[in-house]
Protein backbone atom coordinates (compact mmCIF):
# COMPACT_ATOMS: atom_id res chain seq x y z
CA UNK A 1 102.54 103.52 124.85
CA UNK A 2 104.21 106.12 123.29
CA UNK A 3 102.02 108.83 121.80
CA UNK A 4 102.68 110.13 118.04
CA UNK A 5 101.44 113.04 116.08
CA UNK A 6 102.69 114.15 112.06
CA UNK A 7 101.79 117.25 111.08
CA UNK A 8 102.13 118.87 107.95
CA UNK A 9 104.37 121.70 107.63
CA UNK A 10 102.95 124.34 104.91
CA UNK A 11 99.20 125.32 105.99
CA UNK A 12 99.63 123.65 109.38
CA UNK A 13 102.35 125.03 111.03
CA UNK A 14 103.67 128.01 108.85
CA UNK A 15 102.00 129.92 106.13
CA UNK A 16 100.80 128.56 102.75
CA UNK A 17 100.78 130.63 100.60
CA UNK A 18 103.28 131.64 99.23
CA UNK A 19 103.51 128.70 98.05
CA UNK A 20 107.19 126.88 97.77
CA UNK A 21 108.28 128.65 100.99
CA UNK A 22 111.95 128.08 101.40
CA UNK A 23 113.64 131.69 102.47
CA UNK A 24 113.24 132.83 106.13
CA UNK A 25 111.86 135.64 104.70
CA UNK A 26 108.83 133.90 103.65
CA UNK A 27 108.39 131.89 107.00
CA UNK A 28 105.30 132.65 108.97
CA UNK A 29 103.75 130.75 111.89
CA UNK A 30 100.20 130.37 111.74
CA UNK A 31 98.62 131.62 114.93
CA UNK A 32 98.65 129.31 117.45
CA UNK A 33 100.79 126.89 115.80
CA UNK A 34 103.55 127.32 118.72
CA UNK A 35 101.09 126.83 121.30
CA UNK A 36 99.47 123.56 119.96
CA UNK A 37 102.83 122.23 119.64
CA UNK A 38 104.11 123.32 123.09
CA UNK A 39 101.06 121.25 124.19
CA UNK A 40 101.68 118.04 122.71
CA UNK A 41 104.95 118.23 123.68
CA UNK A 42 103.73 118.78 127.35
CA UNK A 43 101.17 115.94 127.07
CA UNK A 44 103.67 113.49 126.25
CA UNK A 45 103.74 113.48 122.36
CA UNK A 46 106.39 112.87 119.93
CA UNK A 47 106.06 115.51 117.50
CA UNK A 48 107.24 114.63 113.51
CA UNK A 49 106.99 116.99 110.60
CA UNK A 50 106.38 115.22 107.22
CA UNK A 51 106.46 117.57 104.51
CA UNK A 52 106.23 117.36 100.55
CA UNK A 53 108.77 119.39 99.01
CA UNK A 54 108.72 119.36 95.03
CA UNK A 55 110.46 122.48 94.75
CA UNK A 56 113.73 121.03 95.11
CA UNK A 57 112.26 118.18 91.82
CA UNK A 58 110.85 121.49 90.19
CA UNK A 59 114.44 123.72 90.08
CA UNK A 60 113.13 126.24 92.32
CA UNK A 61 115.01 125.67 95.19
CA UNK A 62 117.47 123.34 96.75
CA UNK A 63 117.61 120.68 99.46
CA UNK A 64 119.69 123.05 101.65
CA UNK A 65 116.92 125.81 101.27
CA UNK A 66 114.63 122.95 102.88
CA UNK A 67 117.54 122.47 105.84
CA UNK A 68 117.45 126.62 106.50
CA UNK A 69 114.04 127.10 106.69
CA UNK A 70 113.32 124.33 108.65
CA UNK A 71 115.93 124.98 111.03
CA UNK A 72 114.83 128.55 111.47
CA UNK A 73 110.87 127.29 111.94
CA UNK A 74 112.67 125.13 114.66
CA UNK A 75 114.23 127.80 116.11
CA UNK A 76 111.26 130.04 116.42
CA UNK A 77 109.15 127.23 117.89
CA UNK A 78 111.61 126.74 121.10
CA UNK A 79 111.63 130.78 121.68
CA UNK A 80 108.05 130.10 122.37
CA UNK A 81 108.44 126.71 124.17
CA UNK A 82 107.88 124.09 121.44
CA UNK A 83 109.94 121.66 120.16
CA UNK A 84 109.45 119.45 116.93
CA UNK A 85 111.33 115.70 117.14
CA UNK A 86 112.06 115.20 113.52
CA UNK A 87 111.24 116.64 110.13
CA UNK A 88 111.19 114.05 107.14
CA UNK A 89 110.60 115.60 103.91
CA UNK A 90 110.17 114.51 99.98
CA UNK A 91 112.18 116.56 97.68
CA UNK A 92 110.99 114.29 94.42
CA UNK A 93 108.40 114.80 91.81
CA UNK A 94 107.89 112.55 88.92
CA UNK A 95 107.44 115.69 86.78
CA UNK A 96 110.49 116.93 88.12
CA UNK A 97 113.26 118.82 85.83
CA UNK A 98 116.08 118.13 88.01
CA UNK A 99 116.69 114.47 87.23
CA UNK A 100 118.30 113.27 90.47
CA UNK A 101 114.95 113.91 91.90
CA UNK A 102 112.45 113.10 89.21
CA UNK A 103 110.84 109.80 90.38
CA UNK A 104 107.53 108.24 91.88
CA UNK A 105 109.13 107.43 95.36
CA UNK A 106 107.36 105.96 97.99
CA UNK A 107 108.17 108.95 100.39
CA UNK A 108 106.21 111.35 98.63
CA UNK A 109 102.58 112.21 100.11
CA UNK A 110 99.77 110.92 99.38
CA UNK A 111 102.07 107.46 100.18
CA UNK A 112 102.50 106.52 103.54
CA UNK A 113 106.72 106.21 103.22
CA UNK A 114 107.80 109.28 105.47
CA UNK A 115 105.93 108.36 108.49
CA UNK A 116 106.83 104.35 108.08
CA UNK A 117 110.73 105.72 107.59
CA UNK A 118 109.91 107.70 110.89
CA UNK A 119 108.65 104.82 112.74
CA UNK A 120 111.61 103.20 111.96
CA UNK A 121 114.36 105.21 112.60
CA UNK A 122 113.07 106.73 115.64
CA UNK A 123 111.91 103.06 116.53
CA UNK A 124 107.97 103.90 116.69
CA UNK A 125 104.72 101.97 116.77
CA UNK A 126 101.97 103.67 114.76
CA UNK A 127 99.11 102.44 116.54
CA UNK A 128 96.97 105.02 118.01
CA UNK A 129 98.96 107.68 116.12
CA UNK A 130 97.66 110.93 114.97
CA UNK A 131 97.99 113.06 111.33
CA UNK A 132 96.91 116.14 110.95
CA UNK A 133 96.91 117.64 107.76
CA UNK A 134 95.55 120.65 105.26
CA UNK A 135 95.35 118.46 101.91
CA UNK A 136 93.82 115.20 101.20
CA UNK A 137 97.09 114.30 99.96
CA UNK A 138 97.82 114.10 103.92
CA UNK A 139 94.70 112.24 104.95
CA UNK A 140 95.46 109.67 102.74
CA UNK A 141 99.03 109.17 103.69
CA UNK A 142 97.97 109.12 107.62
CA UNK A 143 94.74 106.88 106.57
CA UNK A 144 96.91 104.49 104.73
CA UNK A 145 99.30 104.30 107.56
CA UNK A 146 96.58 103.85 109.79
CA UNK A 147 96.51 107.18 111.73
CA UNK A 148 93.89 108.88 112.81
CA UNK A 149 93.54 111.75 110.67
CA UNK A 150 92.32 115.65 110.99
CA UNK A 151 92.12 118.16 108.26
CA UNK A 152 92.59 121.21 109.04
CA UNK A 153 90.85 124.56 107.52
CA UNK A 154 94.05 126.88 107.45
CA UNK A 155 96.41 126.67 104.27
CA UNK A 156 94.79 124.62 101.75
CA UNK A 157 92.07 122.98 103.82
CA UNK A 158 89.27 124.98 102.98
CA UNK A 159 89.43 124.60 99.28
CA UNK A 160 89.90 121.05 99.91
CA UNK A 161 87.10 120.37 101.69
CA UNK A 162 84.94 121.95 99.48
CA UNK A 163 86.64 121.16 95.96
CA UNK A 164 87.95 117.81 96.71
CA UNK A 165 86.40 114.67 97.71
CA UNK A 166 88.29 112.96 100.45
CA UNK A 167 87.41 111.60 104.37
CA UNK A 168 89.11 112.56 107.24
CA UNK A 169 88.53 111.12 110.84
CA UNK A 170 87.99 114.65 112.25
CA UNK A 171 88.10 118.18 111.14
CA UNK A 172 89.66 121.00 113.01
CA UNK A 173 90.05 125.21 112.39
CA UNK A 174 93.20 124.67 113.08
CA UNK A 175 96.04 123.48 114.38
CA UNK A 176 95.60 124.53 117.94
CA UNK A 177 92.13 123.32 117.65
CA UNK A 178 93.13 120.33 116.72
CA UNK A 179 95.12 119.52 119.30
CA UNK A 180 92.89 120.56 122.16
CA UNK A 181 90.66 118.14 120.45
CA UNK A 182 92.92 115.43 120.43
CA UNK A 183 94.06 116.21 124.46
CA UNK A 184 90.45 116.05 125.45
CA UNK A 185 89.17 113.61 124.31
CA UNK A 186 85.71 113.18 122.82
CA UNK A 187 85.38 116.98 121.96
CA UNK A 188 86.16 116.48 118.30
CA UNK A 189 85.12 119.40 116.04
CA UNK A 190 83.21 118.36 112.70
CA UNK A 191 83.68 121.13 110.66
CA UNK A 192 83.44 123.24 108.35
């Protein structure tokens, strides 16, 4: 069977703040990002990147904006020996102001449609898939897609945690903690 992880991209894998990244200049890799990707992709993972991105709804940025950056996270990743299968990402809002994308889609997080569109364009069976995530907007997108889910404490995750009520299956530090969890099995962190 194959073995499936979505992460989050903002808080998980790169910086957040600032929030609405979208210029290279603002791309940051949280530390040990690389490296827990690098191991999933050595333990047989397929890696997928589902990311909310409202800016392109809110005017602040546009769809290629989403292409560059991601390209360039992409790029950084393989220099240090990580690779990322697919990125999906929702550029609507329904408060949007740019009216192509102002709608209640079924892509956007905290719905499950990004990692079912995943599944079935890259031809994917969710069971015993992982998300890992820094919002509860996350969990409940992996939970409703039947993932088992980790929040993470970088980006958002904190304040979260403590702010928000919401269940995850696991919680991690980070990232890199997360995965070393998840490739050992049984040595889950419960944090904070």
């Amino acid at each position: 069977m194959m073995k499936i992880i979505f992460l989050d991209r903002d808080g998980v894998i790169t910086a957040d703040p600032p929030h609405y990244a979208h210029r290279i200049d603002q791309l940051s890799l949280i530390p040990g990002s690389a490296e827990a990707i690098r191991l999933l992709n050595e333990n047989g993972f397929t890696v997928i990147v589902i990311t909310n991105q409202s800016g392109v709804a809110k005017g602040m940025y546009k769809e290629e904006d989403i292409c560059i950056f991601n390209t360039e996270m992409q790029n950084r990743l393989i220099k240090m020996g990580a690779h990322i299968d697919a990125i999906y990402y929702c550029p609507h809002h329904p408060e949007g102001i740019t009216p192509e994308y102002r709608k209640d889609c079924d892509c956007r997080k905290p719905k499950p449609g990004m990692l079912l569109k995943a599944c079935d364009d890259m031809k994917l069976n969710l069971k015993g898939s992982y998300l890992v995530g820094d919002k509860w907007s996350d969990i409940k997108a992996g939970r409703s897609a039947g993932c088992t889910t980790i929040l993470v404490m970088t980006g958002h995750g904190m304040d979260e945690y403590t702010n928000i009520k919401g269940t995850a299956h696991y919680y991690a530090d980070d990232l890199l903690s997360a995965v070393k969890n998840i490739i050992i099995p049984g040595v889950h962190e419960n944090l904070p």
